[in-house]
Protein backbone atom coordinates (compact mmCIF):
# COMPACT_ATOMS: atom_id res chain seq x y z
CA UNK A 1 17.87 3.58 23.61
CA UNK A 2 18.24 0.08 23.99
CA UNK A 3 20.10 -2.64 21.91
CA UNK A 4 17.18 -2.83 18.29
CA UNK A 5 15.30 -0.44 20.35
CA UNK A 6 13.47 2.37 17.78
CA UNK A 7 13.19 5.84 18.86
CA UNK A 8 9.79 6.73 17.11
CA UNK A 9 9.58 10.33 15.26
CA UNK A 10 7.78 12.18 13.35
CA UNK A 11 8.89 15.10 11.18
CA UNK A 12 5.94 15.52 8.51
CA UNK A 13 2.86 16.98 10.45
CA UNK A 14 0.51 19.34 8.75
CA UNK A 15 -1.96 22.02 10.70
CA UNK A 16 -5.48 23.44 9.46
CA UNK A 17 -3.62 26.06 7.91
CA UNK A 18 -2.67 24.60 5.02
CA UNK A 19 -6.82 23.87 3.90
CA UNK A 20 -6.18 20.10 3.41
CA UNK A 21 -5.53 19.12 7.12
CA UNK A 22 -7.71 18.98 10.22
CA UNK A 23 -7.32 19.32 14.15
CA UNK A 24 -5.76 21.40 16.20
CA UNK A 25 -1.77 21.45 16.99
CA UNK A 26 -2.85 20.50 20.50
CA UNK A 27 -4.68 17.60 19.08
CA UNK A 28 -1.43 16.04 17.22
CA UNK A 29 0.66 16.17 19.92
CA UNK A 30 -1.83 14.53 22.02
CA UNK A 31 -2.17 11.83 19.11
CA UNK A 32 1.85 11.86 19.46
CA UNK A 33 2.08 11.49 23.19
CA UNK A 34 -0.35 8.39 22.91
CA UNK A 35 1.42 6.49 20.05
CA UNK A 36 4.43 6.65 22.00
CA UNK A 37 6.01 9.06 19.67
CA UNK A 38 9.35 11.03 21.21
CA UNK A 39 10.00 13.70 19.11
CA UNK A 40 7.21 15.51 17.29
CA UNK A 41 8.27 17.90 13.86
CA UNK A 42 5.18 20.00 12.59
CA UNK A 43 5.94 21.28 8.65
CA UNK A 44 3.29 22.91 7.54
CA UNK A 45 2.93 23.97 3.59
CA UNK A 46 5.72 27.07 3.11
CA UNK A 47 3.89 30.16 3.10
CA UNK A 48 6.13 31.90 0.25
CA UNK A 49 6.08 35.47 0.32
CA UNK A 50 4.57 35.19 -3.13
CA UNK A 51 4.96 38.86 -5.77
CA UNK A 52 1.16 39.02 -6.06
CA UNK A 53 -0.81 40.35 -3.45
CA UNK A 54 -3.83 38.82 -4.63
CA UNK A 55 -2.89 35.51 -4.93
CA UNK A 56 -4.75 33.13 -2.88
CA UNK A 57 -2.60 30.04 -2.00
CA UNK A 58 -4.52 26.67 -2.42
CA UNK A 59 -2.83 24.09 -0.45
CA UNK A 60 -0.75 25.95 1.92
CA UNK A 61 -0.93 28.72 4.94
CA UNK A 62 -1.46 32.62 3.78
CA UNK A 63 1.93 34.50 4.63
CA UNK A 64 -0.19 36.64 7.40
CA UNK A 65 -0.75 33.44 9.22
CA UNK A 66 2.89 32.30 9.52
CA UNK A 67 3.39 34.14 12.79
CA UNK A 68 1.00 32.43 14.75
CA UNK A 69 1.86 29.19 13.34
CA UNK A 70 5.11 30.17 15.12
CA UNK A 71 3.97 31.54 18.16
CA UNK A 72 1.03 28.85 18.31
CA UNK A 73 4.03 26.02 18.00
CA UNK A 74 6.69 27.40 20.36
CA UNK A 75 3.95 27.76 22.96
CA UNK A 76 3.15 24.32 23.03
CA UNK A 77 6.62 23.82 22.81
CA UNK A 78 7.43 24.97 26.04
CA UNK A 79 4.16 23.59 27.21
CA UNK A 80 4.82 19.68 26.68
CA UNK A 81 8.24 19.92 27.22
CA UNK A 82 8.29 17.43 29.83
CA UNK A 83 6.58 14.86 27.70
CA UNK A 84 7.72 14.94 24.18
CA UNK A 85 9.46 17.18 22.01
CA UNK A 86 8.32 19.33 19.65
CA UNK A 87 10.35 20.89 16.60
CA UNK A 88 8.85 23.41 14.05
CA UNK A 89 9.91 23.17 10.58
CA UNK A 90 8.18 23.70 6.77
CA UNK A 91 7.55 21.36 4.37
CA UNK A 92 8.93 23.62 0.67
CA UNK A 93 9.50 23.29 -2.38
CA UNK A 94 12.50 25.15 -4.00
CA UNK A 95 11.88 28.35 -5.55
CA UNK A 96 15.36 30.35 -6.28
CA UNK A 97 13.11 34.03 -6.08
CA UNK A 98 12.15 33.12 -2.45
CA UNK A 99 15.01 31.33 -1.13
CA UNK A 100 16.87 33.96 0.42
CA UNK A 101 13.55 34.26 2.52
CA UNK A 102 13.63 30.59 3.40
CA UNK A 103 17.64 31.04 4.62
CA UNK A 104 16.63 33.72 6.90
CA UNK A 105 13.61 31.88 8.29
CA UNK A 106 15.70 29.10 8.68
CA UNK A 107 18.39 31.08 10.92
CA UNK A 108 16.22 32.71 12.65
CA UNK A 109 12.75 31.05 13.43
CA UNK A 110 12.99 27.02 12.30
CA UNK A 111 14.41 23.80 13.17
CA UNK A 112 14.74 22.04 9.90
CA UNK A 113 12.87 22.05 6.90
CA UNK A 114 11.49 19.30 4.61
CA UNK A 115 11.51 19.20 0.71
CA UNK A 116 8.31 18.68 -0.67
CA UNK A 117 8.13 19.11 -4.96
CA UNK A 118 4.41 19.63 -4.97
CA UNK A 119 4.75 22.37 -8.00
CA UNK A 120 7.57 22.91 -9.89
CA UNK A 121 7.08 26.28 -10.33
CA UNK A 122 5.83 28.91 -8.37
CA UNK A 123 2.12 29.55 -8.05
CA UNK A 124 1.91 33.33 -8.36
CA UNK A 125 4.10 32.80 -11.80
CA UNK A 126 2.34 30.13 -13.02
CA UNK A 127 -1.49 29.94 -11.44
CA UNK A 128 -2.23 26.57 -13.20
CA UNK A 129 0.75 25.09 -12.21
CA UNK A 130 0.16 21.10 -11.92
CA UNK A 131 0.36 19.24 -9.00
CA UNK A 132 3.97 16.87 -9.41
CA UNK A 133 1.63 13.47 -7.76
CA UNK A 134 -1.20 14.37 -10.91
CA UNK A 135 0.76 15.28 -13.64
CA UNK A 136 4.08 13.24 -14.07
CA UNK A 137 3.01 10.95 -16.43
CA UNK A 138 5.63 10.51 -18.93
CA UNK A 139 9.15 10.73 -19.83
CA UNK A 140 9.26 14.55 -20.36
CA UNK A 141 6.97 15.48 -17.14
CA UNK A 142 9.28 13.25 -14.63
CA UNK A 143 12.55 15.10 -16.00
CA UNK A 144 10.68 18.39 -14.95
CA UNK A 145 10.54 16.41 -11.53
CA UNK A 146 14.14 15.50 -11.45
CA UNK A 147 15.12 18.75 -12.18
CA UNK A 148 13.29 21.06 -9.96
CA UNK A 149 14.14 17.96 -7.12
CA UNK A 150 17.88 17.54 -8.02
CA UNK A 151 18.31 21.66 -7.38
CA UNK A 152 16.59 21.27 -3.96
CA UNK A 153 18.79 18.06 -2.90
CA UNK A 154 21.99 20.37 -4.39
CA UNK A 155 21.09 23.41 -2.60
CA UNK A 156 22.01 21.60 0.76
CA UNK A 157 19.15 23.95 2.72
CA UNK A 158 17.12 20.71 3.19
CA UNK A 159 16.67 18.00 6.09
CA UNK A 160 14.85 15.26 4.29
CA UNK A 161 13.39 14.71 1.04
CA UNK A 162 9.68 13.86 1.71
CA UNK A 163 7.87 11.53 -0.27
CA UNK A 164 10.75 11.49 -3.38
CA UNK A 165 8.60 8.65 -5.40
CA UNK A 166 5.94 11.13 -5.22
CA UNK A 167 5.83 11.25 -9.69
CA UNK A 168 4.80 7.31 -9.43
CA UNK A 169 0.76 8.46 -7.57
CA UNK A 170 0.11 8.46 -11.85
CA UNK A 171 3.07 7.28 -13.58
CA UNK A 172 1.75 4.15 -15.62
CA UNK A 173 4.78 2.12 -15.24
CA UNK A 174 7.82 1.89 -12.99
CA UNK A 175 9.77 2.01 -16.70
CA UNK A 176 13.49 2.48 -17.79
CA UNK A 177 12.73 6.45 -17.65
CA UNK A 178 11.58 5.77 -13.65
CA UNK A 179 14.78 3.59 -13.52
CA UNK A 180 17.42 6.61 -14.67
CA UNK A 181 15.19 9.46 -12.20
CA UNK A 182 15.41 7.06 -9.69
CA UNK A 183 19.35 6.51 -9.90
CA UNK A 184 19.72 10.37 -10.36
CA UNK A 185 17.61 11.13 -7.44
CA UNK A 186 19.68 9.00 -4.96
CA UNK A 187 22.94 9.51 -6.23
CA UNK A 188 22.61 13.13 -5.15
CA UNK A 189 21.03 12.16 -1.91
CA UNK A 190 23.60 9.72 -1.26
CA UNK A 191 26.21 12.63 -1.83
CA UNK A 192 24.83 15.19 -0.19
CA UNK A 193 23.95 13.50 2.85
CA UNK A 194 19.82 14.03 2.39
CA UNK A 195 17.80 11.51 3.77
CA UNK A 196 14.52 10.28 1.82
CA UNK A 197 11.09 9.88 3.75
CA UNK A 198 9.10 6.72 3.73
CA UNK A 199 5.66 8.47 3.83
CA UNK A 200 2.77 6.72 5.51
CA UNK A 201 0.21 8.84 3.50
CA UNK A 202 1.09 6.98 0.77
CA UNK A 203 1.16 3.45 2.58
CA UNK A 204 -2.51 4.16 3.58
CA UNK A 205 -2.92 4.10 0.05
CA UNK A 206 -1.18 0.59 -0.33
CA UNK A 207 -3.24 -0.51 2.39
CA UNK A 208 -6.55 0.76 -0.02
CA UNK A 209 -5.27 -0.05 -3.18
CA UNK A 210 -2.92 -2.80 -3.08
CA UNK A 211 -2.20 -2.83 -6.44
CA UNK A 212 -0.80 1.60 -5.91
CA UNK A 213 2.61 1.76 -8.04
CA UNK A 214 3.16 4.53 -5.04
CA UNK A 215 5.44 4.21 -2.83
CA UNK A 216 7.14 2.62 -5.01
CA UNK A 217 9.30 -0.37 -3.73
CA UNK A 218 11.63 -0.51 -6.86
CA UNK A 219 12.23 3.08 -5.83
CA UNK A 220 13.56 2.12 -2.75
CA UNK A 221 15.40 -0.22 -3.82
CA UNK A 222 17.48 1.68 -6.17
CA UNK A 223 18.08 4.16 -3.23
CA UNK A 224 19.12 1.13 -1.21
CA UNK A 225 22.05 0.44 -3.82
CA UNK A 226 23.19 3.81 -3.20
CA UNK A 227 23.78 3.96 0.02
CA UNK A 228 20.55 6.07 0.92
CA UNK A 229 19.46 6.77 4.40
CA UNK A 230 15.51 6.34 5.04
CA UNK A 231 13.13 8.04 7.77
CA UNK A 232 9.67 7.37 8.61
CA UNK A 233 7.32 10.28 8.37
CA UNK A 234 3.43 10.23 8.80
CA UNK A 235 2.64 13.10 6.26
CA UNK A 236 -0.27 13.62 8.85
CA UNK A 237 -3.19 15.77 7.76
CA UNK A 238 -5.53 14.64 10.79
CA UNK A 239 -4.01 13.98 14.56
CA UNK A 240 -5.68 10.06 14.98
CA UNK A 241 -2.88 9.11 12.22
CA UNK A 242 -0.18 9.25 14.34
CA UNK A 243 -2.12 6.33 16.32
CA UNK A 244 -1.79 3.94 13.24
CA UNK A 245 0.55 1.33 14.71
CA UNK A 246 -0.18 -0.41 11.26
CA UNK A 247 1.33 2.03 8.66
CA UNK A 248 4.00 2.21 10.87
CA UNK A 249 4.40 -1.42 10.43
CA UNK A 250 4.09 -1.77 6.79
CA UNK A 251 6.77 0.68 6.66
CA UNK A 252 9.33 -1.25 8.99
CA UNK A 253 8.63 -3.86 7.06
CA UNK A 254 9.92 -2.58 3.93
CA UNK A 255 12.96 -1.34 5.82
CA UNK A 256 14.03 -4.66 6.97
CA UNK A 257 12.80 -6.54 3.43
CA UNK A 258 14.69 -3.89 1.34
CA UNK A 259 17.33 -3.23 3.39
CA UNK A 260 17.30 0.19 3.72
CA UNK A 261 19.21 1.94 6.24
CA UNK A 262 16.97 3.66 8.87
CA UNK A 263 17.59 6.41 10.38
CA UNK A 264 15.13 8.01 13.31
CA UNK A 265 16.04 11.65 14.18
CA UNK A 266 16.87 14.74 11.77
């Protein structure tokens, strides 16, 4: 790349599979190709090998369609491989039961992997379990966020920490308790080496809503003071996304207001 020159990535990219996201895996790297984007990562919701049979997952892929998420990916891996390139990764949360399943996937079958704390807990052990961007709405719900996230960033099995301001989609108040999770957060990002996503989802939200606590700028800017590195990731759920050269902007802008130190590849 050239002198300021931005090699454009993308590492968050959903599939139908997960019941929240539309269009075909063809379909985003098309989108990809088109926005000029290099390096395409698909991370589709972790398909834990959950305990109970029955359990029907809500917002991520059933464990009997992980292999052809795999083959489905590698094909068109091989197939575009002369105009962009693709990586296939997971987007998880960090569940100490299932980890030892995660390692092995990611020795044997994965790229990277993303940390996503959608759920604290594990949704065959706790069925209700509350979404993290609905539920963290005081002091005592964030340090349940900080927790669960601070084993994830410690575990080191992690390429980026997507969306880490996730707790302020309902949090009332960027407040002193916000302040301390956000210091803790990026302290142990800063020392283990993770990198934290700027995610566009929730800049098309800012874009909607412009008065949306997420993301959350004094986040960001905490991170900054640590030292934190920063990559861009859509969070796409549909393939015309990844055509959104004004998300993208938004987001460079904060970069270069804040200060942050991009980074572009994983």
């Amino acid at each position: 790349m050239g002198s300021g020159e931005v090699m454009k990535t993308n590492y968050h990219t959903h599939t139908s599979r997960c019941k929240h996201a539309y269009g075909s895996e063809e379909d985003y790297i098309q989108s990809a190709i088109k926005a000029g984007i290099t390096e395409l990562g698909f991370s589709d919701h972790t398909p834990w090998p959950f305990k109970t049979a029955n359990f029907e997952p809500r917002m991520r892929m059933k464990m009997n369609e992980y292999q052809d998420y795999l083959d489905t990916l590698q094909n068109l891996k091989e197939k575009y491989k002369d105009q962009i390139s693709i990586r296939i990764g997971l987007e998880c949360e960090y569940y100490e039961e299932y980890i030892d399943w995660l390692k092995n996937e990611i020795d044997t079958h994965l790229d990277f992997v993303l940390f996503g704390n959608h759920y604290a807990y594990p949704d065959d052990i706790t069925p209700i379990a509350p979404y993290m961007g609905n539920c963290v709405k005081d002091k005592d719900s964030l340090e349940i966020y900080v927790q669960s996230s601070l084993k994830a960033i410690e575990s080191g099995l992690f390429s980026c920490f997507a969306h880490p301001d996730l707790f302020m989609r309902c949090y009332p108040v960027f407040d002193e308790h916000c302040i301390k999770a956000a210091h803790r957060l990026s302290e142990a990002c800063a020392k283990h080496h993770l990198p934290m996503e700027l995610n566009l989802s929730a800049f098309a939200a800012l874009r909607k809503y412009s008065d949306s606590l997420y993301p959350s700028k004094p986040f960001y800017e905490i991170a900054k003071s640590h030292g934190c590195k920063v990559l861009i990731g859509w969070d796409a759920h549909c393939p015309d996304v990844l055509e959104d050269a004004e998300l993208y902007q938004m987001a460079l802008d904060w970069i270069e207001e804040i200060g942050l130190h991009q980074i572009e590849k994983i």
